[in-house]
C-alpha atoms as a PDB file:
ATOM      1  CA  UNK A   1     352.372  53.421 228.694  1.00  0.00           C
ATOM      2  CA  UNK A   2     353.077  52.601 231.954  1.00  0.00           C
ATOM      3  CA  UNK A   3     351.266  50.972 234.649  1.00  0.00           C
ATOM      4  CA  UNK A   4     350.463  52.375 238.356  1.00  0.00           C
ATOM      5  CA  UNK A   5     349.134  49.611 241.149  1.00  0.00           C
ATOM      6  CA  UNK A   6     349.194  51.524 244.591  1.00  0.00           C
ATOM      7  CA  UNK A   7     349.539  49.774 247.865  1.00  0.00           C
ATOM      8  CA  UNK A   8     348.403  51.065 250.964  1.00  0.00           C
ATOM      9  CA  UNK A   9     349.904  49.206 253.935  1.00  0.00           C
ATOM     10  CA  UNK A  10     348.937  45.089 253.869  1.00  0.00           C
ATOM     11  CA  UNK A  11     347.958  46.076 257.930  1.00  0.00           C
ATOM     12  CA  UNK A  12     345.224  48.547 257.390  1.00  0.00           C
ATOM     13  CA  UNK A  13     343.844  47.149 253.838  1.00  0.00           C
ATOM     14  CA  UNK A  14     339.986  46.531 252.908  1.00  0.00           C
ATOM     15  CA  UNK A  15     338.649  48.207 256.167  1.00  0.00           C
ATOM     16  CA  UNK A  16     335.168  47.934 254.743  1.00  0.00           C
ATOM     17  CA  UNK A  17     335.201  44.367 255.273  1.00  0.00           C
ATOM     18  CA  UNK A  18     336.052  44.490 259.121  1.00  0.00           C
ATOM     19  CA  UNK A  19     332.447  43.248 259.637  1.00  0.00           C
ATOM     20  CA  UNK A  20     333.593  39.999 258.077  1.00  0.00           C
ATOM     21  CA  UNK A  21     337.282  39.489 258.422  1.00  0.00           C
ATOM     22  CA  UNK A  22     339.335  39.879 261.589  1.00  0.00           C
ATOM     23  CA  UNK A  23     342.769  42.161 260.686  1.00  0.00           C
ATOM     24  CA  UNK A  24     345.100  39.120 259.949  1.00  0.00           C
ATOM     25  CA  UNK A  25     341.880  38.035 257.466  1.00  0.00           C
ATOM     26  CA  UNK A  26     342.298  41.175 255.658  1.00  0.00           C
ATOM     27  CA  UNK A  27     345.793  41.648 255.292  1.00  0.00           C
ATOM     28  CA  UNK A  28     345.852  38.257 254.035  1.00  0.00           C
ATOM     29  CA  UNK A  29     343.260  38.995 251.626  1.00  0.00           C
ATOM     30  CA  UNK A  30     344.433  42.417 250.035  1.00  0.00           C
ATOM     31  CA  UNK A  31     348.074  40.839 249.983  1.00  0.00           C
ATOM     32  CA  UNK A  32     346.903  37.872 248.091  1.00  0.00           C
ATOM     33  CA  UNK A  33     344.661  40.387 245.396  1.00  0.00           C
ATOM     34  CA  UNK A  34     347.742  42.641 244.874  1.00  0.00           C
ATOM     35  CA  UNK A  35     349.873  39.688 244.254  1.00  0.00           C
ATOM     36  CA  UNK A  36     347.695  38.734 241.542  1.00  0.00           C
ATOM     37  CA  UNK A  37     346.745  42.529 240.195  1.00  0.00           C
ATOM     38  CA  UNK A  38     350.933  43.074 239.883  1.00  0.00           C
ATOM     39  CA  UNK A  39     351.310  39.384 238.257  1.00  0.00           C
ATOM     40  CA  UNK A  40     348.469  40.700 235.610  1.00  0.00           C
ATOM     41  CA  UNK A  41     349.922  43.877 234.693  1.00  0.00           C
ATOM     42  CA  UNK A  42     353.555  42.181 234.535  1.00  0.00           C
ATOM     43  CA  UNK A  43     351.968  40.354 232.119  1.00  0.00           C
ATOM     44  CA  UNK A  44     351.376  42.569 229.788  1.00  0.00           C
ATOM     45  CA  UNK A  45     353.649  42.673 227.102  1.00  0.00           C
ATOM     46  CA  UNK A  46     352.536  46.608 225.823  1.00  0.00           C
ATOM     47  CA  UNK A  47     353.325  48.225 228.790  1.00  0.00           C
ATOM     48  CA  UNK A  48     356.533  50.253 229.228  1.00  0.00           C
ATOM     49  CA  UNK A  49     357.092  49.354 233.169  1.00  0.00           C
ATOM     50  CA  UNK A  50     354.864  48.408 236.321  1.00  0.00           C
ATOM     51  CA  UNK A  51     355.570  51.200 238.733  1.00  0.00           C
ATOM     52  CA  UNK A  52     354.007  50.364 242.445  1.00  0.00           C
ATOM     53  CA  UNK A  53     353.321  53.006 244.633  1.00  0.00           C
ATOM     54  CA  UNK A  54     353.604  52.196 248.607  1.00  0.00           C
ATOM     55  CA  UNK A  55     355.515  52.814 251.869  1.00  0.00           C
ATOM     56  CA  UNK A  56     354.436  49.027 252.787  1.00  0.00           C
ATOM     57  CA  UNK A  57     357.977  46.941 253.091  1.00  0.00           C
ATOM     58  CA  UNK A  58     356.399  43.842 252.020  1.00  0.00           C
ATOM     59  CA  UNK A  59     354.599  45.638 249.027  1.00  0.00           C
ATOM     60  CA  UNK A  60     357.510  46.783 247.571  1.00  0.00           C
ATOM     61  CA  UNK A  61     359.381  43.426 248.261  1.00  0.00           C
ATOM     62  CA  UNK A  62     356.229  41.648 246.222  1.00  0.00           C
ATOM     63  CA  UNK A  63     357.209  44.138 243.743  1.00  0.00           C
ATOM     64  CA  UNK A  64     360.921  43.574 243.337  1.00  0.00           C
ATOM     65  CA  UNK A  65     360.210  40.233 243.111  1.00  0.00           C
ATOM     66  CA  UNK A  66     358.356  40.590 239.922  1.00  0.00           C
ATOM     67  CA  UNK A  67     360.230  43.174 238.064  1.00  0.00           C
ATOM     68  CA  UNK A  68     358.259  46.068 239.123  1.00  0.00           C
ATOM     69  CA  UNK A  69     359.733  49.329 240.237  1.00  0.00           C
ATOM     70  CA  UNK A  70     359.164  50.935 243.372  1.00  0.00           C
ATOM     71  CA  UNK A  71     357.895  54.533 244.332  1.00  0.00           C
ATOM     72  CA  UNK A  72     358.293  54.674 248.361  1.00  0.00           C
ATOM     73  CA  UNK A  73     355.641  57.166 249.851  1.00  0.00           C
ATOM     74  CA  UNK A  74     356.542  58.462 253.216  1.00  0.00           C
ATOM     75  CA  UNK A  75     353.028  57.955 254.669  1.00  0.00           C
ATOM     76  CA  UNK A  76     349.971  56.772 254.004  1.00  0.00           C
ATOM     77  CA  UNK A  77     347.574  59.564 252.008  1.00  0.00           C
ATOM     78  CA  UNK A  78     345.352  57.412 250.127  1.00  0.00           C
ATOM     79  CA  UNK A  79     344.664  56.268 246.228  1.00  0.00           C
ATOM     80  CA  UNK A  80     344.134  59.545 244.991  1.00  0.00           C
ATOM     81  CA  UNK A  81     347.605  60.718 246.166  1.00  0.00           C
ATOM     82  CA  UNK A  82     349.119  58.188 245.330  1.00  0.00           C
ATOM     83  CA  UNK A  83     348.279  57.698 241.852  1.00  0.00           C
ATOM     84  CA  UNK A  84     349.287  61.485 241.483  1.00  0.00           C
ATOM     85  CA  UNK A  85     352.587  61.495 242.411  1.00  0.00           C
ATOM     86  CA  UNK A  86     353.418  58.315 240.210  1.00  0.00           C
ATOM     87  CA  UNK A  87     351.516  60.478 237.759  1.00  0.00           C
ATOM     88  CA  UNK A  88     353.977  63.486 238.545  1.00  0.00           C
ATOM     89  CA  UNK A  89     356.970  60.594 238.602  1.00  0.00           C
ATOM     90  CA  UNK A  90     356.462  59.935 235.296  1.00  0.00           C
ATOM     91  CA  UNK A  91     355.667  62.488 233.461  1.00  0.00           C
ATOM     92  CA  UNK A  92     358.925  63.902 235.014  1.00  0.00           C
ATOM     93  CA  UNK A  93     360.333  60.260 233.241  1.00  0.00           C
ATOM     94  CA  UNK A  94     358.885  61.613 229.864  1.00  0.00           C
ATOM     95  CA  UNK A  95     356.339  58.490 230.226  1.00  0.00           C
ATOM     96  CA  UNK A  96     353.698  59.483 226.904  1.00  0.00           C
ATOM     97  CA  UNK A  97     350.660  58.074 229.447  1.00  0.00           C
ATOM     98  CA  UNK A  98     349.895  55.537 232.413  1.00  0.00           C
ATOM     99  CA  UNK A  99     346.790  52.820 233.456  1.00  0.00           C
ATOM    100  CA  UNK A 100     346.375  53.059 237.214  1.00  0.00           C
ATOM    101  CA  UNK A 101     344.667  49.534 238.616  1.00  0.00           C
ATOM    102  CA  UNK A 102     343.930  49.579 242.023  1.00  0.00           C
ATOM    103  CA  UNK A 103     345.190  46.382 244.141  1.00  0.00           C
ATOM    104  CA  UNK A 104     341.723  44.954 244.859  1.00  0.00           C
ATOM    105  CA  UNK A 105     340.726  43.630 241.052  1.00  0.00           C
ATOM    106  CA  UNK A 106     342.008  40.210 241.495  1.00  0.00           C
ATOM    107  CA  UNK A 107     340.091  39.155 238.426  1.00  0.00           C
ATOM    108  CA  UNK A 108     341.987  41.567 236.191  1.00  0.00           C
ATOM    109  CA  UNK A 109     343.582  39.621 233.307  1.00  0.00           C
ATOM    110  CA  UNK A 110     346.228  40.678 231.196  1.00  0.00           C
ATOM    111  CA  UNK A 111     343.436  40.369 227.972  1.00  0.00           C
ATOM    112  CA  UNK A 112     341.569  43.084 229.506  1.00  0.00           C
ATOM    113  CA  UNK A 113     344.037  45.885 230.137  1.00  0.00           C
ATOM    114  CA  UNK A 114     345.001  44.631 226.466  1.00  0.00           C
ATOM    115  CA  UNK A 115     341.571  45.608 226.070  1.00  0.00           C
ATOM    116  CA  UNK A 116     342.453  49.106 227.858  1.00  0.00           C
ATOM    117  CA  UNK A 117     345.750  49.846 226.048  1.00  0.00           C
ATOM    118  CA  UNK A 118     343.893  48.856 222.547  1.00  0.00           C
ATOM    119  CA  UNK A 119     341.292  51.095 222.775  1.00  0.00           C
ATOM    120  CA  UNK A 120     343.289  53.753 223.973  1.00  0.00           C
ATOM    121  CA  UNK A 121     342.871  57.197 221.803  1.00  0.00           C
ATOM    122  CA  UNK A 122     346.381  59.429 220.658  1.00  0.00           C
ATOM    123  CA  UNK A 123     346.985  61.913 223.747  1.00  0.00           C
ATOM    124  CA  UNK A 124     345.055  64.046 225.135  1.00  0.00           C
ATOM    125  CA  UNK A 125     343.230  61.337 226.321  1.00  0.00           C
ATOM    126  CA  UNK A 126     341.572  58.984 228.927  1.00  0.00           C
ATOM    127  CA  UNK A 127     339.800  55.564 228.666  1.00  0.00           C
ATOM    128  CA  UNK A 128     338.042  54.389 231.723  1.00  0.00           C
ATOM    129  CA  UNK A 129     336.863  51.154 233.640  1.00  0.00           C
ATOM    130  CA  UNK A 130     333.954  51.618 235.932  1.00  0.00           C
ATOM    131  CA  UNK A 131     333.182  49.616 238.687  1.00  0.00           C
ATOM    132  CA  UNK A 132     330.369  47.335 238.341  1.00  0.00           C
ATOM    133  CA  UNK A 133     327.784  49.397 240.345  1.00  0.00           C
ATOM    134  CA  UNK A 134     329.297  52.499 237.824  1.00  0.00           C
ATOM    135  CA  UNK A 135     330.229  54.342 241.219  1.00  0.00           C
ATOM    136  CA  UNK A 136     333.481  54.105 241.017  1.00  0.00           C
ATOM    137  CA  UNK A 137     337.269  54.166 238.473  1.00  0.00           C
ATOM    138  CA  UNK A 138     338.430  50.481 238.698  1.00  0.00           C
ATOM    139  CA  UNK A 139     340.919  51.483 235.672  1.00  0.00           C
ATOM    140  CA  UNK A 140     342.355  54.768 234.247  1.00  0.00           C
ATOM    141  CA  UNK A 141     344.627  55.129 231.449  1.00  0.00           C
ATOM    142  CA  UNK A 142     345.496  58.756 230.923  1.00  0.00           C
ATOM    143  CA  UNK A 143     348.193  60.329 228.393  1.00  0.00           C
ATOM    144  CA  UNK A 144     350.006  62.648 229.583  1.00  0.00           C
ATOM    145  CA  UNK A 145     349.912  60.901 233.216  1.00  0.00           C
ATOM    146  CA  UNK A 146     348.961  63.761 234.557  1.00  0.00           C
ATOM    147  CA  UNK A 147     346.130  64.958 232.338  1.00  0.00           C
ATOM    148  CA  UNK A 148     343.724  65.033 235.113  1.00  0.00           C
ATOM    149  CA  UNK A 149     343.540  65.593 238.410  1.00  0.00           C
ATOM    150  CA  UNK A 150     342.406  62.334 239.975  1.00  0.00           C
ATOM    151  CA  UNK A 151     339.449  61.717 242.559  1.00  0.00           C
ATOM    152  CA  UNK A 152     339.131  57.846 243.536  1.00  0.00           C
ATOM    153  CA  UNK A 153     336.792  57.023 245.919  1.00  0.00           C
ATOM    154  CA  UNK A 154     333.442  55.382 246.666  1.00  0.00           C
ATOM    155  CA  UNK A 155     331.974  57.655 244.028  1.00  0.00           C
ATOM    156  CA  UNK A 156     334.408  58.793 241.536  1.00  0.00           C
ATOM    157  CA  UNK A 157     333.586  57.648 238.238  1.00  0.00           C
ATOM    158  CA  UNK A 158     331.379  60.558 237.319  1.00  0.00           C
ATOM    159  CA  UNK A 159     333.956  62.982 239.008  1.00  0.00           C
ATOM    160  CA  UNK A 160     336.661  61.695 236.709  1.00  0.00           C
ATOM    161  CA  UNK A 161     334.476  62.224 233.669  1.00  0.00           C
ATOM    162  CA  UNK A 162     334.058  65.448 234.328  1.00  0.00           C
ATOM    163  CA  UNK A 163     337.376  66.040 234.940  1.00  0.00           C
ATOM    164  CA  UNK A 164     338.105  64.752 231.301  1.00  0.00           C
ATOM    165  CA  UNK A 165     335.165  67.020 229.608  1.00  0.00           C
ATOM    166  CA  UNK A 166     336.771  69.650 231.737  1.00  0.00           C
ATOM    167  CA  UNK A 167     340.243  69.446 229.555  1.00  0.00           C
ATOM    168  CA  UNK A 168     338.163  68.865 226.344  1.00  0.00           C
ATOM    169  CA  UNK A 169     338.638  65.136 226.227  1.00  0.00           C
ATOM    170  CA  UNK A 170     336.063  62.576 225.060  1.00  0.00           C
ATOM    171  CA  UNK A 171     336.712  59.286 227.145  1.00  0.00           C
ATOM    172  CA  UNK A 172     336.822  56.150 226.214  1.00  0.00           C
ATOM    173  CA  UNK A 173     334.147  53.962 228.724  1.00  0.00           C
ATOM    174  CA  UNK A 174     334.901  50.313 228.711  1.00  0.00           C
ATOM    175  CA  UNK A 175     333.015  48.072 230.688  1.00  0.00           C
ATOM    176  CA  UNK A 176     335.155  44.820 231.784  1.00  0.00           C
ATOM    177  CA  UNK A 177     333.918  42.122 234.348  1.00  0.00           C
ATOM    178  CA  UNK A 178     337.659  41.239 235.812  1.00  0.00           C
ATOM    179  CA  UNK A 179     338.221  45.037 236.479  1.00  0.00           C
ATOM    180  CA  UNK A 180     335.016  45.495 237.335  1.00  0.00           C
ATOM    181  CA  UNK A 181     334.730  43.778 240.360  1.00  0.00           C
ATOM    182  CA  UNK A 182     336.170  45.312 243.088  1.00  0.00           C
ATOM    183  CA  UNK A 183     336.611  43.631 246.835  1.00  0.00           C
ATOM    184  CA  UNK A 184     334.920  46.029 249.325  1.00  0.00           C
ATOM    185  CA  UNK A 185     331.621  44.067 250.735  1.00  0.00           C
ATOM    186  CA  UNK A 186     331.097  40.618 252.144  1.00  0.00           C
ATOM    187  CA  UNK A 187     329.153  40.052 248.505  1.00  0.00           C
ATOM    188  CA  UNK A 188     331.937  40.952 246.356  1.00  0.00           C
ATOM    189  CA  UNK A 189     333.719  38.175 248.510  1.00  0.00           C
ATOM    190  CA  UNK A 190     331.004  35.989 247.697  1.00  0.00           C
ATOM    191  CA  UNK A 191     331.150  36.613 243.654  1.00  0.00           C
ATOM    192  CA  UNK A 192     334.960  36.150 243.364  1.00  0.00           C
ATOM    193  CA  UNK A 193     334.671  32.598 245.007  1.00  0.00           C
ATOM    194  CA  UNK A 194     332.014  32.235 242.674  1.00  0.00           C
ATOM    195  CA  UNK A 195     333.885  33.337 239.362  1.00  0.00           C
ATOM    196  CA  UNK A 196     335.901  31.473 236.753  1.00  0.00           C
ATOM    197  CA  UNK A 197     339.261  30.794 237.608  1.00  0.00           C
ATOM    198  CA  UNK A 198     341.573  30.488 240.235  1.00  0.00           C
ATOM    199  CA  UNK A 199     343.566  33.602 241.470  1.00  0.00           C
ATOM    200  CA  UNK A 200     345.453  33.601 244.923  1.00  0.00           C
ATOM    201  CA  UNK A 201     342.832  35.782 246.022  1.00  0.00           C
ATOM    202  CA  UNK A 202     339.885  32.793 245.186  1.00  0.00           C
ATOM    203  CA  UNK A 203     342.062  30.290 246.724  1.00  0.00           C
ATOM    204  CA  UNK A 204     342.255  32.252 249.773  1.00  0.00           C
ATOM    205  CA  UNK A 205     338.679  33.634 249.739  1.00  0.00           C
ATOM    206  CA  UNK A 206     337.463  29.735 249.060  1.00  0.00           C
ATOM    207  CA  UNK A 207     339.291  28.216 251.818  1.00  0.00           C
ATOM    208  CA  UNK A 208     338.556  31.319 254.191  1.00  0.00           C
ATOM    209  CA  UNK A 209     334.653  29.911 253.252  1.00  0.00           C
ATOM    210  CA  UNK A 210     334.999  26.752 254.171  1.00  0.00           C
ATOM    211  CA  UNK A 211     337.276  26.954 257.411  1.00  0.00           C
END
């Protein structure tokens, strides 16, 4: 099983949150949660590789730096495309499955896509982390890679469980609070300076506060 963070370029990152960041803000920001997403999931001793998918130079030099390989896209066409085409990459690899995390779950901890990989059924198969509003896929781990086409967006956790019932496949729903929470709106800021620990993103979110 392999692992699938995509990274769209640090420069036009977390666009939602232009009503309370300035640009440099959220660059800062999404280039801090990706750091720690791609720390988490090198973590993880069960997983076969971290591939990162992104046409962002400093992205993919974050990457190298950790040990994670690199699939270079040659523009900009979103999650959904992007977690295809590393889904196409390796299944061409002969990878048995993959657990795409988006970059902006900086409270994802290695224990929890432990979590993921454990409960994990024998291919065909899917297991599934919803956001915390249940709108949308914080986490999909699919075997094959490809088993489904994917949908991500503001609403896309229903679309991706019909996609599994579509192929016959019962997922697996796991509700986790680290994946959960993704950083979109001024009050997800608030709840990740709030949280347990200290990720570079709640460093950076905490100071940001109190500047």
């Amino acid at each position: 099983m392999w692992a699938v963070l995509p990274a769209k370029n640090f420069d036009d990152a977390k666009q939602r949150l232009a009503g309370a960041l300035n640009a440099a803000d959220r660059r800062d920001l999404f280039a801090a949660m990706f750091e720690d997403v791609l720390e988490t999931l090198c973590a993880v001793d069960g997983l076969a590789g971290v591939l990162v998918v992104t046409r962002d130079d400093v992205a993919a030099a974050i990457a190298r730096r950790h040990g994670a390989h690199v699939l270079s896209e040659a523009a900009n066409r979103g999650q959904t495309a992007a977690v295809q085409a590393a889904a196409a990459w390796l299944r061409e690899k002969g990878a048995e499955g993959m657990i795409a995390v988006p970059g902006d779950v900086p409270l994802a901890t290695p224990a929890e896509i432990e979590q993921v990989l454990a409960a994990h059924r024998p291919a065909p198969a899917m297991t599934i982390v919803p956001a915390r509003d249940e709108r949308g896929s914080n986490c999909i781990a699919c075997s094959p890679p490809d088993l489904i086409a994917f949908r991500f967006g503001n609403d896309s956790f229903q679309p991706h469980l019909s996609e599994a019932a579509a192929r016959g496949v019962i997922p697996v729903i796991l509700k986790l609070p680290g994946l959960g929470l993704d950083i979109d709106r001024p009050d997800d800021l608030a709840l990740l300076i709030d949280a347990p620990g200290n990720s570079r993103a709640q460093r950076w979110a905490t100071r940001r506060r109190a500047a």
